[in-house]
C-alpha atoms as a PDB file:
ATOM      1  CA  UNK A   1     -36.407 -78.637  12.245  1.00  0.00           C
ATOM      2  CA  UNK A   2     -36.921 -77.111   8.868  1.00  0.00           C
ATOM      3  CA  UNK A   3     -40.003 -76.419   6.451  1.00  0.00           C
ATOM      4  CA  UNK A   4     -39.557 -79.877   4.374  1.00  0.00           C
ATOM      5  CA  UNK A   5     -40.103 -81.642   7.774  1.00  0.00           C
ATOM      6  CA  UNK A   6     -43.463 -80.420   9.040  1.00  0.00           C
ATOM      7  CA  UNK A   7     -47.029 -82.092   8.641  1.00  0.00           C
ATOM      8  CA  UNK A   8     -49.983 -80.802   6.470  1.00  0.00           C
ATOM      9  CA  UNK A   9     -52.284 -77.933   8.032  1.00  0.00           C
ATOM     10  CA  UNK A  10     -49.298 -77.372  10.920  1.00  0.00           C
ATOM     11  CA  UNK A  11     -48.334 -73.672  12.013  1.00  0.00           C
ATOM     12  CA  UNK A  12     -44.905 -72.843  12.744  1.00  0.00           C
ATOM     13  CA  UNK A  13     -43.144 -70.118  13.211  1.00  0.00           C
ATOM     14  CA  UNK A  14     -40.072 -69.401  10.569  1.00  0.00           C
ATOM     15  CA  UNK A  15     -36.458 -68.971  13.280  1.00  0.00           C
ATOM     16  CA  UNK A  16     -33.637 -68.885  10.456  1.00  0.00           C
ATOM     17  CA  UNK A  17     -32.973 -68.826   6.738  1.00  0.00           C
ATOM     18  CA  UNK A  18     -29.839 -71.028   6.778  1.00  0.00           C
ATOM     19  CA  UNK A  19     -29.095 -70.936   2.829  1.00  0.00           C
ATOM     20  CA  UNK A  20     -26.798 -68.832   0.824  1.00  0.00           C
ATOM     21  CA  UNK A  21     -27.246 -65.701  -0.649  1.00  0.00           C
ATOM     22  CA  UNK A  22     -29.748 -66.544  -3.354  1.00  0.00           C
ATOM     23  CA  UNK A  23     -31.610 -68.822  -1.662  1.00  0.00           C
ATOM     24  CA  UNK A  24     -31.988 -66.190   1.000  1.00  0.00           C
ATOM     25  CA  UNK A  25     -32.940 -63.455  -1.475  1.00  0.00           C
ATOM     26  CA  UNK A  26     -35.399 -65.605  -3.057  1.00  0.00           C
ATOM     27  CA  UNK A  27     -37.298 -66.949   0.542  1.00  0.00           C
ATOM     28  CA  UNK A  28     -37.213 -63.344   1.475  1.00  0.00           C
ATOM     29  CA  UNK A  29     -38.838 -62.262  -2.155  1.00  0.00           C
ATOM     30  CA  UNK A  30     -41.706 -64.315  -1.143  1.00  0.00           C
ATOM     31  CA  UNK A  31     -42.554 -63.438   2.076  1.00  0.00           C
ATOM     32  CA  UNK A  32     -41.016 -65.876   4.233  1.00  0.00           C
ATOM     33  CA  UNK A  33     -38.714 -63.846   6.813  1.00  0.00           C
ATOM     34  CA  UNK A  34     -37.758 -64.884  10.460  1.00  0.00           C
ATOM     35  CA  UNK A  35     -40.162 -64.426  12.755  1.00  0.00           C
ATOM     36  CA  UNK A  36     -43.141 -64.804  10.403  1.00  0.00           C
ATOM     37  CA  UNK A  37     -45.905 -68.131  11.285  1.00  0.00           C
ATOM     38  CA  UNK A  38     -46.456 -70.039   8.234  1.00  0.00           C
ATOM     39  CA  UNK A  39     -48.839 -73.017   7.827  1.00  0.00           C
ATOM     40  CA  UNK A  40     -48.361 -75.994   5.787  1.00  0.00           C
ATOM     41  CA  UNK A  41     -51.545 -75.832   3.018  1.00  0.00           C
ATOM     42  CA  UNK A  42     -50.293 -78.887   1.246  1.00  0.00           C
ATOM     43  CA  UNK A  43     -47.512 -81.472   1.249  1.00  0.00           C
ATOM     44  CA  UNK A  44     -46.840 -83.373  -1.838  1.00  0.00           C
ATOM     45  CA  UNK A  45     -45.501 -86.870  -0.043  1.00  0.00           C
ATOM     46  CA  UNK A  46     -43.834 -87.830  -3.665  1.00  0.00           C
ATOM     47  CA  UNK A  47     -41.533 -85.074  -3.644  1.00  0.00           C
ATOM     48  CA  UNK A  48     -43.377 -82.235  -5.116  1.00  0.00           C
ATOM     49  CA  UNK A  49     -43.227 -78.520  -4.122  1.00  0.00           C
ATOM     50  CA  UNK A  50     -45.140 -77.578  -0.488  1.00  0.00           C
ATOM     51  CA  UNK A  51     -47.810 -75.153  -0.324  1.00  0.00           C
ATOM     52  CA  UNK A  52     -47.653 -72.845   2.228  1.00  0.00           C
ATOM     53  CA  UNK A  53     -49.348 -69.689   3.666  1.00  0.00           C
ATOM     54  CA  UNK A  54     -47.334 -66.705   5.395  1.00  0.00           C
ATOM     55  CA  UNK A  55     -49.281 -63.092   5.291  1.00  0.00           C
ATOM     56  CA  UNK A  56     -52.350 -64.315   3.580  1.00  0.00           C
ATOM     57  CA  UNK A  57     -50.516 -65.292   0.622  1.00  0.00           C
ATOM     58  CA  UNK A  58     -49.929 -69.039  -0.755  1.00  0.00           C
ATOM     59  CA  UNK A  59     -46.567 -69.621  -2.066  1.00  0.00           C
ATOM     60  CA  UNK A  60     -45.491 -72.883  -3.344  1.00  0.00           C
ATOM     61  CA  UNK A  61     -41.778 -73.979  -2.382  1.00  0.00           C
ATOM     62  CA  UNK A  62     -39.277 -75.777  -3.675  1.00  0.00           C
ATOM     63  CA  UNK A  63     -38.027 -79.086  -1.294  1.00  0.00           C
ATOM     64  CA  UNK A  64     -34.926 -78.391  -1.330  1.00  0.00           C
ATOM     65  CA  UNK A  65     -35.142 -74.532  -0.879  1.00  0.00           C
ATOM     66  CA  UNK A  66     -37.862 -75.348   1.784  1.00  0.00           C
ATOM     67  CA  UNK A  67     -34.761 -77.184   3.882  1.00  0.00           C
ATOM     68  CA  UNK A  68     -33.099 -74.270   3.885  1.00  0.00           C
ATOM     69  CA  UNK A  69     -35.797 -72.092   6.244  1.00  0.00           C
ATOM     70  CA  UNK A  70     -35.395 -73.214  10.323  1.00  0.00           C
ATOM     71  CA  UNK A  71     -38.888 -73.481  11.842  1.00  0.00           C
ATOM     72  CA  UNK A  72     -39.998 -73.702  15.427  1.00  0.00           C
ATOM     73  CA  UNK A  73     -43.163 -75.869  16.682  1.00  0.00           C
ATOM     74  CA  UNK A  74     -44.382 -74.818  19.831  1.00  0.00           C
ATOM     75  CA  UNK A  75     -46.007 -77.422  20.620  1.00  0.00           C
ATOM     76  CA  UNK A  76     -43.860 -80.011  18.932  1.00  0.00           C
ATOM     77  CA  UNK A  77     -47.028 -81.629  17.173  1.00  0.00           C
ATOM     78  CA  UNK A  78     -46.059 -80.782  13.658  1.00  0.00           C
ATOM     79  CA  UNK A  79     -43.023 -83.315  12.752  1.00  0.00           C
ATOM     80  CA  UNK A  80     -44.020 -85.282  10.163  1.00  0.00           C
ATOM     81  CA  UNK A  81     -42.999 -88.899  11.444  1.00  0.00           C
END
């Protein structure tokens, strides 16, 4: 599953950054590296960026750059439906 597909207040932890090279450069510029747990701080439903935390830090992402990073729910409670 990716980061565009997980629920408000949900930690996951960040498996793969499946974009190109700028895309890559830019997630990585912010923080968000594999094996890093991120949380979900808010999810604009109407297609707005997505707040997120990683390091103590909120960063606000892009949809369609956020469906680039692979996440990993552990306990598989974080889907949104």
């Amino acid at each position: 599953m990716t980061l565009d597909q997980i629920d408000k207040g949900c930690e996951v932890e960040i498996k793969d950054l499946s974009g190109g090279h700028e895309s890559t450069r830019k997630l990585l510029s912010m923080g968000l590296y594999p094996g890093e747990r991120v949380r979900v701080v808010r999810d604009s439903s109407l297609g707005g960026p997505i707040l997120v935390e990683v390091c103590g830090n909120q960063v606000a992402i892009g949809r369609g750059i956020a469906s680039k990073v692979v996440v990993e729910d552990e306990r598989d409670k974080c889907r949104i439906p």
